[in-house]
PDB file of N, CA and C in Angstrom:
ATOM      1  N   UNK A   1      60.964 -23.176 -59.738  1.00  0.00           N
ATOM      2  CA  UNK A   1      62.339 -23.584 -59.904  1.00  0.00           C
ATOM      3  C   UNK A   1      63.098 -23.535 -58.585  1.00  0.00           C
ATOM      4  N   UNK A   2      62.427 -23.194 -57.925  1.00  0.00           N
ATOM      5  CA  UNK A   2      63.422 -22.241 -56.267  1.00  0.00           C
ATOM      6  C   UNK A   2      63.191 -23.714 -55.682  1.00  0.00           C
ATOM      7  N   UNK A   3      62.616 -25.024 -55.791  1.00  0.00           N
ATOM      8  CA  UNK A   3      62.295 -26.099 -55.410  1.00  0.00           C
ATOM      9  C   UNK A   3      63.479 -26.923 -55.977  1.00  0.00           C
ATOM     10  N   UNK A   4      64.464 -26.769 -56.935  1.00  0.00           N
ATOM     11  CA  UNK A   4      65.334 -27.784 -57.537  1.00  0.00           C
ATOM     12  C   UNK A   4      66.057 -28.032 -56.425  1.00  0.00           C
ATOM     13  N   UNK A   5      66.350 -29.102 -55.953  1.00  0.00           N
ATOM     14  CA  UNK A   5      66.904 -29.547 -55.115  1.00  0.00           C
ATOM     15  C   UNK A   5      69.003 -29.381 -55.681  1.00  0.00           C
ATOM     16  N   UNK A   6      69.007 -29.989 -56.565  1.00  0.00           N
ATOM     17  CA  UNK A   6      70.576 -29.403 -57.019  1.00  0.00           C
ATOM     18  C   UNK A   6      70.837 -28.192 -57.595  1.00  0.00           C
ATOM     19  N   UNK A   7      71.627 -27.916 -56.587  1.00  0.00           N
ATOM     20  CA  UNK A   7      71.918 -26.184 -56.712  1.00  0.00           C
ATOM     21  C   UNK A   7      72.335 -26.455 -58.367  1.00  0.00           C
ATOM     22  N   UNK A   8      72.979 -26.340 -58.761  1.00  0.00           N
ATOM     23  CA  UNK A   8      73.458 -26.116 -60.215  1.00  0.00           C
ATOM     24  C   UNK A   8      72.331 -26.225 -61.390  1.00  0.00           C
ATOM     25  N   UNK A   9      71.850 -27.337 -61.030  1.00  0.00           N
ATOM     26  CA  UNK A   9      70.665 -27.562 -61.962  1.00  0.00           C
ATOM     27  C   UNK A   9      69.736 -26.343 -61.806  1.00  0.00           C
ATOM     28  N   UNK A  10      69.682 -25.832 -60.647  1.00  0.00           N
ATOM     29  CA  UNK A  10      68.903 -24.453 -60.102  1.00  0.00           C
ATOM     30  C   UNK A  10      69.349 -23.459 -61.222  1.00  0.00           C
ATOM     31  N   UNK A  11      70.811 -23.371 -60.645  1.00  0.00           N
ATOM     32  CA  UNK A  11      71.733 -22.052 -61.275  1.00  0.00           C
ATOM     33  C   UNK A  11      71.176 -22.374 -62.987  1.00  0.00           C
ATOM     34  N   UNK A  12      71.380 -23.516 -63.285  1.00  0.00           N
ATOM     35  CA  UNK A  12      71.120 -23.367 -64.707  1.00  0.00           C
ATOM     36  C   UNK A  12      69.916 -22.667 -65.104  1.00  0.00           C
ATOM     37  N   UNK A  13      69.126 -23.545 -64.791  1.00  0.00           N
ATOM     38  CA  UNK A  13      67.584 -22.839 -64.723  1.00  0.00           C
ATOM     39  C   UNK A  13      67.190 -21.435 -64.761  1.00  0.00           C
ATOM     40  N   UNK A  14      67.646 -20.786 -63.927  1.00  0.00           N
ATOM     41  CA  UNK A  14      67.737 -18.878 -63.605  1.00  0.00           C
ATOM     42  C   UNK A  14      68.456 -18.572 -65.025  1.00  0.00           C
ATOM     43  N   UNK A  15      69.843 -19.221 -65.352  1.00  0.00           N
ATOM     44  CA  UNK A  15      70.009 -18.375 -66.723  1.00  0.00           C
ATOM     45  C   UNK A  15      69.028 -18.665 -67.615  1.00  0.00           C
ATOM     46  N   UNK A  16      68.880 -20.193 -67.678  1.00  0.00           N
ATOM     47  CA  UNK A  16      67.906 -19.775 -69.396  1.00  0.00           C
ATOM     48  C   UNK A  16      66.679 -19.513 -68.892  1.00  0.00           C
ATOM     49  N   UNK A  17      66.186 -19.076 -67.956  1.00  0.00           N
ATOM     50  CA  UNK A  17      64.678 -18.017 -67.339  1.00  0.00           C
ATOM     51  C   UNK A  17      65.382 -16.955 -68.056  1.00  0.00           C
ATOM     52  N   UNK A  18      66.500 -16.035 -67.209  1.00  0.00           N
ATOM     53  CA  UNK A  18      67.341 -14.445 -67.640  1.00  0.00           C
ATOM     54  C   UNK A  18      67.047 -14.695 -69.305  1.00  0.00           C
ATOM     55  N   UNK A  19      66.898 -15.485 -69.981  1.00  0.00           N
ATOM     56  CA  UNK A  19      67.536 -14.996 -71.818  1.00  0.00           C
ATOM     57  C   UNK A  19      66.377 -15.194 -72.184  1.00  0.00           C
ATOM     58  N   UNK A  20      64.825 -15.515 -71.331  1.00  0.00           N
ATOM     59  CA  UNK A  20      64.037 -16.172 -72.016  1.00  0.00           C
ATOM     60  C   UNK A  20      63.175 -14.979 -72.382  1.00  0.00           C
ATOM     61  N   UNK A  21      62.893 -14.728 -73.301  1.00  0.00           N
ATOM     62  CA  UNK A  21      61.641 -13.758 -73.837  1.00  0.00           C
ATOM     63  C   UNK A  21      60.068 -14.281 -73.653  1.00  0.00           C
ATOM     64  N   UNK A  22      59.319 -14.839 -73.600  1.00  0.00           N
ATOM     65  CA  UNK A  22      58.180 -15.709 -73.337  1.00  0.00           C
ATOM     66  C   UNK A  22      57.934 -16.640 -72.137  1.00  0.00           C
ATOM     67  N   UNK A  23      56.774 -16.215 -70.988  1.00  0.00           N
ATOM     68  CA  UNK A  23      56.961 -17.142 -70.123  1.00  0.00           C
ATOM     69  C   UNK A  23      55.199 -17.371 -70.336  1.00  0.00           C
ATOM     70  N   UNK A  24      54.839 -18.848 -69.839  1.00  0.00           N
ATOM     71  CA  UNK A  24      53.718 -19.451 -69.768  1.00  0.00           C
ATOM     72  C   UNK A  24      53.303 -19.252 -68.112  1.00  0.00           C
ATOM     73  N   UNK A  25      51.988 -18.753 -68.394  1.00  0.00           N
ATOM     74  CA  UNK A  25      51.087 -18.770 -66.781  1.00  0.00           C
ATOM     75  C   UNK A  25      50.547 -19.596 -66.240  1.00  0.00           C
ATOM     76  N   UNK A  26      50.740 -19.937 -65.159  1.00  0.00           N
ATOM     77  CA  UNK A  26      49.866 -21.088 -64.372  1.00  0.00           C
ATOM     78  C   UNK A  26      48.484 -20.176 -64.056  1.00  0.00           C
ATOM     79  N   UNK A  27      47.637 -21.197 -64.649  1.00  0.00           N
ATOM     80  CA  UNK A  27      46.414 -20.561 -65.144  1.00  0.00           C
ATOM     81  C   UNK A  27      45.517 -21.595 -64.285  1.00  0.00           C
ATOM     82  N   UNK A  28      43.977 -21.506 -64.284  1.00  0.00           N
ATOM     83  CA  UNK A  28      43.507 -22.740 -63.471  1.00  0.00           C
ATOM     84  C   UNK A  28      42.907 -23.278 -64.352  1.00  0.00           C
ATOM     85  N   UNK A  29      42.982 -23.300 -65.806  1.00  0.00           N
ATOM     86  CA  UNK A  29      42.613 -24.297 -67.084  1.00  0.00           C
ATOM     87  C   UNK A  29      44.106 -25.055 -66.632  1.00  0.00           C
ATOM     88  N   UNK A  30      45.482 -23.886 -66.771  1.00  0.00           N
ATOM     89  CA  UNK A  30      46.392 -25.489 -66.894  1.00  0.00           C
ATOM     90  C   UNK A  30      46.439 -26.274 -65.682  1.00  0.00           C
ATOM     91  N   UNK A  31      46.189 -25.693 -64.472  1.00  0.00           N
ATOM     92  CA  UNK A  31      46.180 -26.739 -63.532  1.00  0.00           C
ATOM     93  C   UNK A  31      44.889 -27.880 -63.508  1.00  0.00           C
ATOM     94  N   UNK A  32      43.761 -27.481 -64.004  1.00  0.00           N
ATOM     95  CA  UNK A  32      42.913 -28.492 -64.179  1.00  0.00           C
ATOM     96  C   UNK A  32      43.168 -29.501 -65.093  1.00  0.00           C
ATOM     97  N   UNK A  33      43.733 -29.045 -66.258  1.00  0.00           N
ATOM     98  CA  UNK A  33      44.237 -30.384 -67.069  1.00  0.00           C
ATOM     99  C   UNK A  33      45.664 -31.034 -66.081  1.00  0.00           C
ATOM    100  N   UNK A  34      46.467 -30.722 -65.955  1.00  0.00           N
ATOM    101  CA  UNK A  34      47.557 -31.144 -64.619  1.00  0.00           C
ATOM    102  C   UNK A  34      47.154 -32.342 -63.538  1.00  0.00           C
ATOM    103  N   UNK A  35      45.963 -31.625 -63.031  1.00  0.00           N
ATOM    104  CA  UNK A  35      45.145 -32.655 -62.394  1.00  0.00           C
ATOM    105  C   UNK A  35      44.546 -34.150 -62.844  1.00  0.00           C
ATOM    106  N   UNK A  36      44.036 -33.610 -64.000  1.00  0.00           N
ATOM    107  CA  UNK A  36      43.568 -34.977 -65.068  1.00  0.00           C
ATOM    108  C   UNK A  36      45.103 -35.669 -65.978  1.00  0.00           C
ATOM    109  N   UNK A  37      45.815 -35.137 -65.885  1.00  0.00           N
ATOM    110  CA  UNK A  37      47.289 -35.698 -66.163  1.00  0.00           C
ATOM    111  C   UNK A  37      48.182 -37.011 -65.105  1.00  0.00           C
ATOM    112  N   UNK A  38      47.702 -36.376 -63.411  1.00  0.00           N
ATOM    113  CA  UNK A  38      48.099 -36.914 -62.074  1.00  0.00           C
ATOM    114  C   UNK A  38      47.254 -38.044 -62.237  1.00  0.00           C
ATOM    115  N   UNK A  39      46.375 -38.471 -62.605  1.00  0.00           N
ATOM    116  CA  UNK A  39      45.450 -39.532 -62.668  1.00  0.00           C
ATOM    117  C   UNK A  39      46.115 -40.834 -63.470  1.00  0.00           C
ATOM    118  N   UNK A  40      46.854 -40.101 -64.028  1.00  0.00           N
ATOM    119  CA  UNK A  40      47.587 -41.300 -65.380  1.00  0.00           C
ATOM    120  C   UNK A  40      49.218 -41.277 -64.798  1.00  0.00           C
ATOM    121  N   UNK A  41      49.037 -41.151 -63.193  1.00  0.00           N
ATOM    122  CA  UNK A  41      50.306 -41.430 -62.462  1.00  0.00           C
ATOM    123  C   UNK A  41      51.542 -40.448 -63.127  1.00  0.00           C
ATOM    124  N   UNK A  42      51.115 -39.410 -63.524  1.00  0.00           N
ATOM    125  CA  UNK A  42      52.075 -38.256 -64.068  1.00  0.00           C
ATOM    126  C   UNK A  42      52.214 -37.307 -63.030  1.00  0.00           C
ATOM    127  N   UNK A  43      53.413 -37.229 -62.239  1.00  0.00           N
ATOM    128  CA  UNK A  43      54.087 -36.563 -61.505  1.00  0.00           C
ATOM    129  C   UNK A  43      53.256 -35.534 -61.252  1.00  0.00           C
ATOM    130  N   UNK A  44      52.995 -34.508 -60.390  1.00  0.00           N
ATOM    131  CA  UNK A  44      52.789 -33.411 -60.147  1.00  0.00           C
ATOM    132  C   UNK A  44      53.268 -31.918 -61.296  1.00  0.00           C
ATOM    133  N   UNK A  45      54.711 -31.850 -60.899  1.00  0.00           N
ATOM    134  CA  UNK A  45      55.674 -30.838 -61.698  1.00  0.00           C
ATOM    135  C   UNK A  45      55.611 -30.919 -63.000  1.00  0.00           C
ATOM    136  N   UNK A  46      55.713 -32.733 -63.400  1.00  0.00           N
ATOM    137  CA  UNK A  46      55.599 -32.893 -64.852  1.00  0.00           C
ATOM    138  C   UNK A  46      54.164 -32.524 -65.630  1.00  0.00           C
ATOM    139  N   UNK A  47      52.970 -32.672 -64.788  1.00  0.00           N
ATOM    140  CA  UNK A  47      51.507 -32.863 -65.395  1.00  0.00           C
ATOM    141  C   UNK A  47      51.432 -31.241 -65.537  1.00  0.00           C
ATOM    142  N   UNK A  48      52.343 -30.681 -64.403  1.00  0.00           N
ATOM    143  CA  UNK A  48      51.796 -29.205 -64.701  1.00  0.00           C
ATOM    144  C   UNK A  48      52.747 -28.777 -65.431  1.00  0.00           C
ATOM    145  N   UNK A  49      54.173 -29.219 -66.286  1.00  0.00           N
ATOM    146  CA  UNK A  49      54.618 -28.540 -67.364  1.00  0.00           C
ATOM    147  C   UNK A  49      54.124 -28.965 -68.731  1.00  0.00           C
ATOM    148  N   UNK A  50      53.585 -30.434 -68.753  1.00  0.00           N
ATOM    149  CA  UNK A  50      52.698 -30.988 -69.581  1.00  0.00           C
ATOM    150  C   UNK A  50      51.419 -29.777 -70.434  1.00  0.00           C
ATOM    151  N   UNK A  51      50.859 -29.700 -68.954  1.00  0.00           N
ATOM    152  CA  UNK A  51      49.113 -29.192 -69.151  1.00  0.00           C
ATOM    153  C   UNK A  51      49.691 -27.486 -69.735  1.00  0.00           C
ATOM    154  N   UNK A  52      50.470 -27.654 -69.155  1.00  0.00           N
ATOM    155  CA  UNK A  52      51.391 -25.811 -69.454  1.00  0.00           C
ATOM    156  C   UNK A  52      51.308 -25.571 -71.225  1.00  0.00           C
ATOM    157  N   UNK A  53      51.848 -26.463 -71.708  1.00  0.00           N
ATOM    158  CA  UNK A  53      52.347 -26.869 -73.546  1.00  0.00           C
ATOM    159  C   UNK A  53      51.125 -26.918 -74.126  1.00  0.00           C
ATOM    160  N   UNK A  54      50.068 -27.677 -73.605  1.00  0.00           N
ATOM    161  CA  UNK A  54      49.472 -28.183 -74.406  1.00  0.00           C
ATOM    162  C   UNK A  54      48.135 -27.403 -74.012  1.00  0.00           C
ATOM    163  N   UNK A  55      47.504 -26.501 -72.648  1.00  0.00           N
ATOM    164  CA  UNK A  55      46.273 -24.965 -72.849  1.00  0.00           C
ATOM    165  C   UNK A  55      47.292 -23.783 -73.521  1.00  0.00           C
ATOM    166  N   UNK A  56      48.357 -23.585 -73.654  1.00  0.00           N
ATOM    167  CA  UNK A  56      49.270 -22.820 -74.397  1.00  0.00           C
ATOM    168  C   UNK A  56      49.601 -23.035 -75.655  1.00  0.00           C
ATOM    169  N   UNK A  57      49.070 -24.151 -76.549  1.00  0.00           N
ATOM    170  CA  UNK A  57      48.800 -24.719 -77.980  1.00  0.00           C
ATOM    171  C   UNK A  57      50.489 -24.854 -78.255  1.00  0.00           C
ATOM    172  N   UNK A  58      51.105 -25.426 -77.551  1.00  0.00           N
ATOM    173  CA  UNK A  58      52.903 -25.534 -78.327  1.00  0.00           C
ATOM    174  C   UNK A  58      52.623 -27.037 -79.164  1.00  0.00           C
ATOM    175  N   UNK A  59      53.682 -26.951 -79.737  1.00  0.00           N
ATOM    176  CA  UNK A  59      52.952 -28.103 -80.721  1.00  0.00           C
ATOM    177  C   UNK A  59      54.150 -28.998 -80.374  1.00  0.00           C
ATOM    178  N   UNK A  60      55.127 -28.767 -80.019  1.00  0.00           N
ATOM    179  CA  UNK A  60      56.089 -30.066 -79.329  1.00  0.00           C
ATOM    180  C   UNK A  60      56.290 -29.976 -77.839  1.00  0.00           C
ATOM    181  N   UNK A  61      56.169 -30.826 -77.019  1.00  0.00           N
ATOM    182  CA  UNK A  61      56.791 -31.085 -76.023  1.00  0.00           C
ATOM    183  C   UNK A  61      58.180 -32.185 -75.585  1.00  0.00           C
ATOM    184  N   UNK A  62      59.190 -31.690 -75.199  1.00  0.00           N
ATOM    185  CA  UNK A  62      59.840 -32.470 -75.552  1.00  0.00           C
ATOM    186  C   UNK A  62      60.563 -32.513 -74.187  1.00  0.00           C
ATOM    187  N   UNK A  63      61.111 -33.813 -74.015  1.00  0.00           N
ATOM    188  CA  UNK A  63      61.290 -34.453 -72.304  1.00  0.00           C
ATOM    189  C   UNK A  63      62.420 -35.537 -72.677  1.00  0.00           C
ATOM    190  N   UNK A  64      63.667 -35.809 -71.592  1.00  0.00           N
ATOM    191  CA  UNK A  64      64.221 -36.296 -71.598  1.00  0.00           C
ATOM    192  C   UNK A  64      64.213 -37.605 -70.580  1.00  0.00           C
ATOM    193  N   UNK A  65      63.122 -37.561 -69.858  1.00  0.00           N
ATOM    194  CA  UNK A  65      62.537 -38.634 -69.058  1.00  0.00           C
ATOM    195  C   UNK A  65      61.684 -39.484 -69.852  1.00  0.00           C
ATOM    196  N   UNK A  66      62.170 -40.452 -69.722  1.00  0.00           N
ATOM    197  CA  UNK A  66      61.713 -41.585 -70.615  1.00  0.00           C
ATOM    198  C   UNK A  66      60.474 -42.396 -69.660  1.00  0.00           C
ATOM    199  N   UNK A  67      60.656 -42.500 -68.645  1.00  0.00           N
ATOM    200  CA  UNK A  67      58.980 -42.840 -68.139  1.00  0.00           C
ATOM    201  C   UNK A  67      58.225 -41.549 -68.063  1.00  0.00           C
ATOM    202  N   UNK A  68      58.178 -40.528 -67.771  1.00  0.00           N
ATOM    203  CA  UNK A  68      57.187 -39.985 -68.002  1.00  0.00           C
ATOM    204  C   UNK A  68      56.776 -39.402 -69.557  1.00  0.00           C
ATOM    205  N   UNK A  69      58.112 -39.759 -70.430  1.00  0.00           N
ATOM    206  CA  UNK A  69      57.291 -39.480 -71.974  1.00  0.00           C
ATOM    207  C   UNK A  69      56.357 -40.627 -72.396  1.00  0.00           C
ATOM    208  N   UNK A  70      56.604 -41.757 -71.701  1.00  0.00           N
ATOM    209  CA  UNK A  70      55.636 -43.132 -72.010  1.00  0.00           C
ATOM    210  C   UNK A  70      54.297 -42.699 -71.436  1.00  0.00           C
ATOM    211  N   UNK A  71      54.068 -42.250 -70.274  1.00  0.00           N
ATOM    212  CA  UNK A  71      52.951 -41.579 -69.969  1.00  0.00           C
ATOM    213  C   UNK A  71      52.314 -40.184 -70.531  1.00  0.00           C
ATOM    214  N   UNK A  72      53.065 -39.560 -70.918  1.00  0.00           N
ATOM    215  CA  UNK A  72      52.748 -38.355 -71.924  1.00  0.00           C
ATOM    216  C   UNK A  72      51.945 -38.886 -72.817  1.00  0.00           C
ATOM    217  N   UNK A  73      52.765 -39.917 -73.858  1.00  0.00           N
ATOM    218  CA  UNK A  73      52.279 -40.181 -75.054  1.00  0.00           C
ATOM    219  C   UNK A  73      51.312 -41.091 -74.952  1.00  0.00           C
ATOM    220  N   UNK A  74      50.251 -41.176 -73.481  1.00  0.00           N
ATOM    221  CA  UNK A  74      49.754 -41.983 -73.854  1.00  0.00           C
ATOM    222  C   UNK A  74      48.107 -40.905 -73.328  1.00  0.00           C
ATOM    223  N   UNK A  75      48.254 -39.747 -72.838  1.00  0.00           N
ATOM    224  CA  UNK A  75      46.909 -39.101 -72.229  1.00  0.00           C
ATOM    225  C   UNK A  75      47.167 -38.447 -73.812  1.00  0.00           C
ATOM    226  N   UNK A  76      45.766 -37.532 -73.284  1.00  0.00           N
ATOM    227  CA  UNK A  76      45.506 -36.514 -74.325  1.00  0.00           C
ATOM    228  C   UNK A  76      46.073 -35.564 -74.038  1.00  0.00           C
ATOM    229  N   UNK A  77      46.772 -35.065 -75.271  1.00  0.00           N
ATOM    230  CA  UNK A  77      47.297 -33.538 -75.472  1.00  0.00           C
ATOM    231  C   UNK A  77      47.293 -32.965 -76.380  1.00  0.00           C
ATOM    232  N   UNK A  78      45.901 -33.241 -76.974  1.00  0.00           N
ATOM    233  CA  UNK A  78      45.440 -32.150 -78.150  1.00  0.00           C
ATOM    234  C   UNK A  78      46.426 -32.344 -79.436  1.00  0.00           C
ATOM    235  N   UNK A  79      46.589 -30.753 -79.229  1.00  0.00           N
ATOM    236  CA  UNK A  79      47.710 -30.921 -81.202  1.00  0.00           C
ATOM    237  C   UNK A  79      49.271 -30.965 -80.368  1.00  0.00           C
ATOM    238  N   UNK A  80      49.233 -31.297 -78.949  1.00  0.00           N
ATOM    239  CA  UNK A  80      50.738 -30.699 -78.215  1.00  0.00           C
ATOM    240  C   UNK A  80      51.189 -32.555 -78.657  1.00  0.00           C
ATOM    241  N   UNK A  81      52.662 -32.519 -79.058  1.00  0.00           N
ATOM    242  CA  UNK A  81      52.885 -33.654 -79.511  1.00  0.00           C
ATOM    243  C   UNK A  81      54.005 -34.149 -78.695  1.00  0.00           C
ATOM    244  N   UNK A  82      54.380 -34.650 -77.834  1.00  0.00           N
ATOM    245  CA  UNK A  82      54.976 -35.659 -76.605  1.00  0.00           C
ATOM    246  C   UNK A  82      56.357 -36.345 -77.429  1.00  0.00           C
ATOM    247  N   UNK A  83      57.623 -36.074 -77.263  1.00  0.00           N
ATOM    248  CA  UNK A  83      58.567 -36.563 -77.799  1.00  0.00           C
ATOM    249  C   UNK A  83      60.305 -36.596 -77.155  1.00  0.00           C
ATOM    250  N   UNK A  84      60.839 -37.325 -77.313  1.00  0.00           N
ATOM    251  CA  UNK A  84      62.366 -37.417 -77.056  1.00  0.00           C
ATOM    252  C   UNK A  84      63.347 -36.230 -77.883  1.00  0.00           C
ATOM    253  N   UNK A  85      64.708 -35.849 -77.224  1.00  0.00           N
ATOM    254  CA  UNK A  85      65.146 -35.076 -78.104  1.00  0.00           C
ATOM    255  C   UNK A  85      65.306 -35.698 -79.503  1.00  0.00           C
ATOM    256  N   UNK A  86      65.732 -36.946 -79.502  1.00  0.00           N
ATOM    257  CA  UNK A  86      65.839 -37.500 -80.766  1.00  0.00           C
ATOM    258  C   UNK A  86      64.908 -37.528 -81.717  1.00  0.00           C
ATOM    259  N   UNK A  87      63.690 -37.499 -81.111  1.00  0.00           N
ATOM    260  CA  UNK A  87      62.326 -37.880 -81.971  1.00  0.00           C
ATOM    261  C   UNK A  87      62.668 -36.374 -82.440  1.00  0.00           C
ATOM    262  N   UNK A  88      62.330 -34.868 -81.514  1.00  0.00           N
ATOM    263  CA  UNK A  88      62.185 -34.136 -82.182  1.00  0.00           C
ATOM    264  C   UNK A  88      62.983 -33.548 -83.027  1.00  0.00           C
ATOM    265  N   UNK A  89      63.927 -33.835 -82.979  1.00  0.00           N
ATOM    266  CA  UNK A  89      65.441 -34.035 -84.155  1.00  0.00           C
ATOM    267  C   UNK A  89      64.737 -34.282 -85.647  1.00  0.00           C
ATOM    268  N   UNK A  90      64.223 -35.663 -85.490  1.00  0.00           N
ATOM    269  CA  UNK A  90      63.752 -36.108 -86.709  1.00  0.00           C
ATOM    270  C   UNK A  90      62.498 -35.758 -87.466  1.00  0.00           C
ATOM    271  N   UNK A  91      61.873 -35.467 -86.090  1.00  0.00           N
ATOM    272  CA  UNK A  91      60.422 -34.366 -86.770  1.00  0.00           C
ATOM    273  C   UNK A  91      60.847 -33.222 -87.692  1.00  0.00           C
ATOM    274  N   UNK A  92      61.847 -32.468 -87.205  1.00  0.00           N
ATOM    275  CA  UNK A  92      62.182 -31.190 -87.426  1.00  0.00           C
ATOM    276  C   UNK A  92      62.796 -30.939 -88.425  1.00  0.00           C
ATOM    277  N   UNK A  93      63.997 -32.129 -88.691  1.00  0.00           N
ATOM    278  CA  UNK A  93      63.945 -32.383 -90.436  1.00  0.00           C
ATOM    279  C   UNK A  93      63.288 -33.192 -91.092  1.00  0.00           C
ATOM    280  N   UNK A  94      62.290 -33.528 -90.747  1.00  0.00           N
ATOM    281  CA  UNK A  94      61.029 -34.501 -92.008  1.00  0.00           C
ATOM    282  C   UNK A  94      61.101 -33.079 -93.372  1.00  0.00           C
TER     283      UNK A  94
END
């Protein structure tokens, strides 16, 4: 996070880290899937919060970048399921 280029977006970041109870490890399973993510032209940062969700079994991932959710939803990510806030809105009350 010490990489966000806009301070605020930074500052934000540090609080909801401070309230967060659960953090995910960069592991070298998730960077190897990360790697096979970069292949399908998926960002660096993104492939490794991607590969993060989905060797960590979360079952939504959810992204407000609309080109890289088109590329999400199109590699493999197991049972991790690739979605917009809206989508997961509507998942969540099915």
């Amino acid at each position: 996070m010490s990489k966000i280029p806009d301070e605020d977006r930074k500052d934000k970041a540090f609080e909801i880290l401070d309230i967060s109870s659960e953090y995910l490890i960069l592991t070298d399973e998730v960077e190897q899937r990360a790697k096979e993510y970069m292949k399908n032209n998926i960002k660096p940062m993104d492939a490794l919060h991607l590969a993060s969700a989905v060797v960590n079994n979360i079952h939504y991932f959810c992204t407000t970048d609309d080109k890289f959710l088109k590329k999400a939803k199109k590699v493999e990510t197991l049972k991790t399921i690739s979605l917009s806030p809206l989508e997961l809105i509507a998942e969540v009350l099915k």
